[in-house]
Protein backbone atom coordinates (compact mmCIF):
# COMPACT_ATOMS: atom_id res chain seq x y z
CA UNK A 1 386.36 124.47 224.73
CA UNK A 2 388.82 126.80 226.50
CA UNK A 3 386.31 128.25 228.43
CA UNK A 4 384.17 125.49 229.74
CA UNK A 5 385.43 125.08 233.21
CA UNK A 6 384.53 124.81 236.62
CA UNK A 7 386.18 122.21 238.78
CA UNK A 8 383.76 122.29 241.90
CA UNK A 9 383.48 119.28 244.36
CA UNK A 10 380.20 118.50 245.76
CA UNK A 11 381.30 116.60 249.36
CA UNK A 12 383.68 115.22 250.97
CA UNK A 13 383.90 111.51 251.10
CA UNK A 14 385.55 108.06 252.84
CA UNK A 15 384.09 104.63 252.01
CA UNK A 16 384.75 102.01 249.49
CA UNK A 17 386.36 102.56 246.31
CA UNK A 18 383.82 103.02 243.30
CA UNK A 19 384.48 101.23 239.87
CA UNK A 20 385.59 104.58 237.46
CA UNK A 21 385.87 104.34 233.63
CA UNK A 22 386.39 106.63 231.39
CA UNK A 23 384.03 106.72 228.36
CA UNK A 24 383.20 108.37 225.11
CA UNK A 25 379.42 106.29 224.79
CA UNK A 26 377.15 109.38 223.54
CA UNK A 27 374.27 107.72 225.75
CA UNK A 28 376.45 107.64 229.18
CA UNK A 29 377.88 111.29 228.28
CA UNK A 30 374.49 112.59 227.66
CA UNK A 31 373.57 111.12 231.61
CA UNK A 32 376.38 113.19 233.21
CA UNK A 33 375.39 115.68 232.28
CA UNK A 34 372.08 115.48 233.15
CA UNK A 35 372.27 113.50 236.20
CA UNK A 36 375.42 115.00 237.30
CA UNK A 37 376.77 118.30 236.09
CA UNK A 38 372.83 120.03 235.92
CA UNK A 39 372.22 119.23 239.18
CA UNK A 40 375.57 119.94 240.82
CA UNK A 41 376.31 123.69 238.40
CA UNK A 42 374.81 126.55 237.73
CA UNK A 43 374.13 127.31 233.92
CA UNK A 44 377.18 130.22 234.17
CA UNK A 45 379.67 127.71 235.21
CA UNK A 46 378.41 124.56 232.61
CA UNK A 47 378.55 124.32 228.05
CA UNK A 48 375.51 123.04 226.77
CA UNK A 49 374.64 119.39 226.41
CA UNK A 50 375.09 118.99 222.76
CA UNK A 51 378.61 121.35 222.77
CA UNK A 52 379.71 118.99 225.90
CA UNK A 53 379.13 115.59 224.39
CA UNK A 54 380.84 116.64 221.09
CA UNK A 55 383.95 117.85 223.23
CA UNK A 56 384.11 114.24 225.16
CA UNK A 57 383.56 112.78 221.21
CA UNK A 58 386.15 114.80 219.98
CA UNK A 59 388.93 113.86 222.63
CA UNK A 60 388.85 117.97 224.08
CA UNK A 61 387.71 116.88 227.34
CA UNK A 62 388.50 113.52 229.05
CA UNK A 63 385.28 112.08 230.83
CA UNK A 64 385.59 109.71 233.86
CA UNK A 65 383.03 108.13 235.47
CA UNK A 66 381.77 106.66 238.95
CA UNK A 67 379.18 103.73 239.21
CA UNK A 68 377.58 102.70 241.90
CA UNK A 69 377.53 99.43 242.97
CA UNK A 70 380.89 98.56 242.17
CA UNK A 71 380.73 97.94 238.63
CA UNK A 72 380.21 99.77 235.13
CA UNK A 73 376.65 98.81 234.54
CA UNK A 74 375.71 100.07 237.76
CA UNK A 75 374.15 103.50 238.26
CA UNK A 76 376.29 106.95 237.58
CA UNK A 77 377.54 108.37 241.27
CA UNK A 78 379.44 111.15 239.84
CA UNK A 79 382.09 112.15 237.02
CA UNK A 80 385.15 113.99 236.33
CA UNK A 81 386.29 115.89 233.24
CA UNK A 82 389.45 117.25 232.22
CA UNK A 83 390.60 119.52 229.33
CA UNK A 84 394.37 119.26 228.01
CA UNK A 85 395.92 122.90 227.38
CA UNK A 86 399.30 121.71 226.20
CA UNK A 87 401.27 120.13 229.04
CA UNK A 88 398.34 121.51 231.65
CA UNK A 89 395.95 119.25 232.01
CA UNK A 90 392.70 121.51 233.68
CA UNK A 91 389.56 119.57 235.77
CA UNK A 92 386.80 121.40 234.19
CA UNK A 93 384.18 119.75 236.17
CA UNK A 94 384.30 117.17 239.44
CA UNK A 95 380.68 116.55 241.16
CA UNK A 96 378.62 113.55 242.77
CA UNK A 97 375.17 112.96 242.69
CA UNK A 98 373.14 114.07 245.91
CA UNK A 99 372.18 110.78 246.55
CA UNK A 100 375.81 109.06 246.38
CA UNK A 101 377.77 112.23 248.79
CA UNK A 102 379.59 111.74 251.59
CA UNK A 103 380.45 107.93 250.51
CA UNK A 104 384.16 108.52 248.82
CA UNK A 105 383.31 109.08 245.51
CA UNK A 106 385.05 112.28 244.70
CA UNK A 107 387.97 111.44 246.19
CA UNK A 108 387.92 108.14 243.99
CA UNK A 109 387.41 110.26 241.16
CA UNK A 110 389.95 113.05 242.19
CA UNK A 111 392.68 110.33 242.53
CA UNK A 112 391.68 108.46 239.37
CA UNK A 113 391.85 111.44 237.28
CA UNK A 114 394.49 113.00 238.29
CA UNK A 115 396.89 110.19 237.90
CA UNK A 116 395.30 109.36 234.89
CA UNK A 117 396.17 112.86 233.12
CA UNK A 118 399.69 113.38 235.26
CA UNK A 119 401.12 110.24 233.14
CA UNK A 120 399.90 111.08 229.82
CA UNK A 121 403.02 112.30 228.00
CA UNK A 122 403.97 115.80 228.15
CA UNK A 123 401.61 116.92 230.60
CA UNK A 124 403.17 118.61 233.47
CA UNK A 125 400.61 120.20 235.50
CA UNK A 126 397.17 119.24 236.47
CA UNK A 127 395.31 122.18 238.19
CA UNK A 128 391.62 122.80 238.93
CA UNK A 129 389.23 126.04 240.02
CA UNK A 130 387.96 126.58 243.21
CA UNK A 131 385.74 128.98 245.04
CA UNK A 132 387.39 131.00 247.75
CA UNK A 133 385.21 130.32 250.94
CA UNK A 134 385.64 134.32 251.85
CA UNK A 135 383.54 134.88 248.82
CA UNK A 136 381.57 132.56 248.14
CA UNK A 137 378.49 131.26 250.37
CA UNK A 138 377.33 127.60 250.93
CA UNK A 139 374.75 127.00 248.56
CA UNK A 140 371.68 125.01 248.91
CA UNK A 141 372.10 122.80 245.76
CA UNK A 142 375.68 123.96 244.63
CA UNK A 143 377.52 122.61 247.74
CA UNK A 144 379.44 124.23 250.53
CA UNK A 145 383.27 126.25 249.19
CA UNK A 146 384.82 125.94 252.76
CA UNK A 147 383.88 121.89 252.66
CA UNK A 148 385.22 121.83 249.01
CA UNK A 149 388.97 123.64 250.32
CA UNK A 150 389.25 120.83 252.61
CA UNK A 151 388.85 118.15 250.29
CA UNK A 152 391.07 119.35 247.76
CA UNK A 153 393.58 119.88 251.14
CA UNK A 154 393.32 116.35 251.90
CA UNK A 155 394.01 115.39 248.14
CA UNK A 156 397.39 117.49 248.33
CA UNK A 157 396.41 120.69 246.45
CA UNK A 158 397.94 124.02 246.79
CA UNK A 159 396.78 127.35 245.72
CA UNK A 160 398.80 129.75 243.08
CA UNK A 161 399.10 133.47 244.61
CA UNK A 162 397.36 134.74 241.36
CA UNK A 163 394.40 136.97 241.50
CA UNK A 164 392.48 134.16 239.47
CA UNK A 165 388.66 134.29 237.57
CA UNK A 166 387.07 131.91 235.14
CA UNK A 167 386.39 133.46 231.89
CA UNK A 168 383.22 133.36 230.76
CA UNK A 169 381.92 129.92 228.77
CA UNK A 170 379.92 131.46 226.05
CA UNK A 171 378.58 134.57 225.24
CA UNK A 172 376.78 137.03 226.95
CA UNK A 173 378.08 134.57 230.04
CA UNK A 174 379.72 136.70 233.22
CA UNK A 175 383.34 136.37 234.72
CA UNK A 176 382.94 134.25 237.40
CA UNK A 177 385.26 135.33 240.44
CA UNK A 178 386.54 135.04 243.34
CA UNK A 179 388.18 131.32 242.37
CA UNK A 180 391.68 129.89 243.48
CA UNK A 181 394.05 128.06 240.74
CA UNK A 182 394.86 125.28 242.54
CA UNK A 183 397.61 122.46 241.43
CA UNK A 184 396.20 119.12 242.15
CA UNK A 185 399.17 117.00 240.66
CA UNK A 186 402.65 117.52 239.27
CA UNK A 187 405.18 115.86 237.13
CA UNK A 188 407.68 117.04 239.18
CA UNK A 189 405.93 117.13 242.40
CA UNK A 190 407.44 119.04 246.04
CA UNK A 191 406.60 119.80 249.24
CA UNK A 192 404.40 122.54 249.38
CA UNK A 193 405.18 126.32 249.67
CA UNK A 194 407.33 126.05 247.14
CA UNK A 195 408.18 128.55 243.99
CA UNK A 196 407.41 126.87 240.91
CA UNK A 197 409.87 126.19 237.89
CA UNK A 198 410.32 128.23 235.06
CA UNK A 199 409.26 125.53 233.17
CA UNK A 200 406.00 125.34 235.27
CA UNK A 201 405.70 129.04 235.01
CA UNK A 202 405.34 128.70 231.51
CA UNK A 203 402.99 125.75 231.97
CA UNK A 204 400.51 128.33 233.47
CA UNK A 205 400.87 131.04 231.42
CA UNK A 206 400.09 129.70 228.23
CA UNK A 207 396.94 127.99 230.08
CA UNK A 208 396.16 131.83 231.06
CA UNK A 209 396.67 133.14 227.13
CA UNK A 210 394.64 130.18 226.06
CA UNK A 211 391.82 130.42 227.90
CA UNK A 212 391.62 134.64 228.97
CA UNK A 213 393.53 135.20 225.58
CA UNK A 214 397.00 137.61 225.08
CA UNK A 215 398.59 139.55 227.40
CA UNK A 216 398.68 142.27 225.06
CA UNK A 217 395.08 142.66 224.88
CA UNK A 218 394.46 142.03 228.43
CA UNK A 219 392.08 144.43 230.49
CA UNK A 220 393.14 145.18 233.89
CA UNK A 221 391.04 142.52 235.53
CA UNK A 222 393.66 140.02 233.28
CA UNK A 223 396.77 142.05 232.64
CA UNK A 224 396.96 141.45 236.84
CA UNK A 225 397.18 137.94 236.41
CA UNK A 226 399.92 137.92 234.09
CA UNK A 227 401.42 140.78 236.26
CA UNK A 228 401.33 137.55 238.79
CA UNK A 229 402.93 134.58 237.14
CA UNK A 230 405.53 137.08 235.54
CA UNK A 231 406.63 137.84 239.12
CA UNK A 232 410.25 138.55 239.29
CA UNK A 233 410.39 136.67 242.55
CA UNK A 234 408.98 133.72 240.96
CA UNK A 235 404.96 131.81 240.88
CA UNK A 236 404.38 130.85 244.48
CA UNK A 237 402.14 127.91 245.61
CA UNK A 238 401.08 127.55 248.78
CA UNK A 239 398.61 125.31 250.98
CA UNK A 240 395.03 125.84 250.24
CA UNK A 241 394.75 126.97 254.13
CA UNK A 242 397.13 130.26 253.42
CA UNK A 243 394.91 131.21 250.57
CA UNK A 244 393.56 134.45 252.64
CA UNK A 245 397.17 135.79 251.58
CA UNK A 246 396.25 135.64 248.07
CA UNK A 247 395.00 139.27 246.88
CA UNK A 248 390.93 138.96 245.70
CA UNK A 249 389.72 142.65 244.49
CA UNK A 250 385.78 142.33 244.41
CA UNK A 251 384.70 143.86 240.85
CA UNK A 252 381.44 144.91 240.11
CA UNK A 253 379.61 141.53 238.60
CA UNK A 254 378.21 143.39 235.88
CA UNK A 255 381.78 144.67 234.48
């Protein structure tokens, strides 16, 4: 499941805190994805339904969820799912359904996860994907990127100054590009700008070989994101806002 990632945000939210749980019930799985992740992703960006629930069985992704109403036999509102790299800890997917936006939900669910997977032992990063708004248009169904940077602003997130993509979830699947690596939580946490550790450094590079594979083998596309955390001058985060200083090289889509 290295590949099955995508952590996109459908609104921004502020009202009353939402019960979340998280849950390995085949049933409940099976309705996030359905009412949740198929609405709020497109197919390049989301694993099958089968492949997913046998991930959340399996303990390879982590699978909180929002109900409605207060309370865990109410309706689902949304979800979030994590997959554990070592000692990263990467939101794969965080949406709401249509009808439950704008009502505090994903911030419930951004909080609740990532203080969930912060405290398990050993993990010292948790970071998620998002689109750059200077790339990415508001979509219809998929949601709006600019809207999504300033929810992951107000949660405390910082961008990495790597020229990041997702790798493809399957095959025959594109690149999708033109994403931030953000860090949403860390064991160690500062004040952002800030250079992180050598210890963190290493934190996100083996997330890179696991999930885009060896640097030895990289293409060019890749071997410049390694060229990036192996910075002499060190990994640099820095707030979401600055992320226009972070170098995006449009490549053809069908490379």
């Amino acid at each position: 499941m290295a590949q099955t990632r995508s952590a996109r945000m459908t609104a921004a939210e502020d009202a009353p805190v939402p019960v979340v749980d998280p849950t390995i019930d085949p049933a409940l799985l099976r309705r996030v994805h359905a009412e949740v992740l198929e609405p709020n992703f497109p197919a390049t960006e989301l694993t099958a339904l089968d492949e997913f629930v046998s991930a959340a069985l399996d303990g390879k992704l982590d699978v909180l969820v929002a109900h409605a109403g207060h309370t865990p036999h109410g309706a689902i509102s949304g979800a979030i799912v994590g997959e554990r790299f070592g000692p990263a800890l990467l939101i794969a997917w965080l949406a709401v359904t249509p009808q439950q936006r704008s009502c505090g939900i994903g911030s419930a669910l951004l909080a609740a996860g990532s203080a969930r997977w912060i405290s398990l032992p050993g993990v010292e990063l948790v970071l998620a994907e998002i689109e750059r708004p200077d790339v990415h248009r508001t979509h219809e169904q998929f949601g709006d990127p600019q809207r999504r940077l300033e929810f992951y602003t107000r949660a405390g997130a910082g961008a990495l100054v790597v020229p990041y993509y997702q790798p493809p979830i399957g095959a025959g699947m594109p690149r999708v590009r033109g994403l931030l690596l953000t860090v949403i939580a860390a064991a160690a946490p500062t004040p952002i700008p800030r250079t992180l550790t050598v210890g963190e450094t290493a934190v996100v590079r083996d997330l890179i070989e696991a999930t885009m594979g060896s640097a030895a083998m990289a293409d060019e596309e890749t071997a410049a994101v390694f060229a990036a955390i192996e910075d002499p001058a060190g990994l640099r985060l820095i707030p979401l806002a600055d992320y226009g200083d972070i170098p995006y090289e449009a490549v053809s889509p069908h490379s």
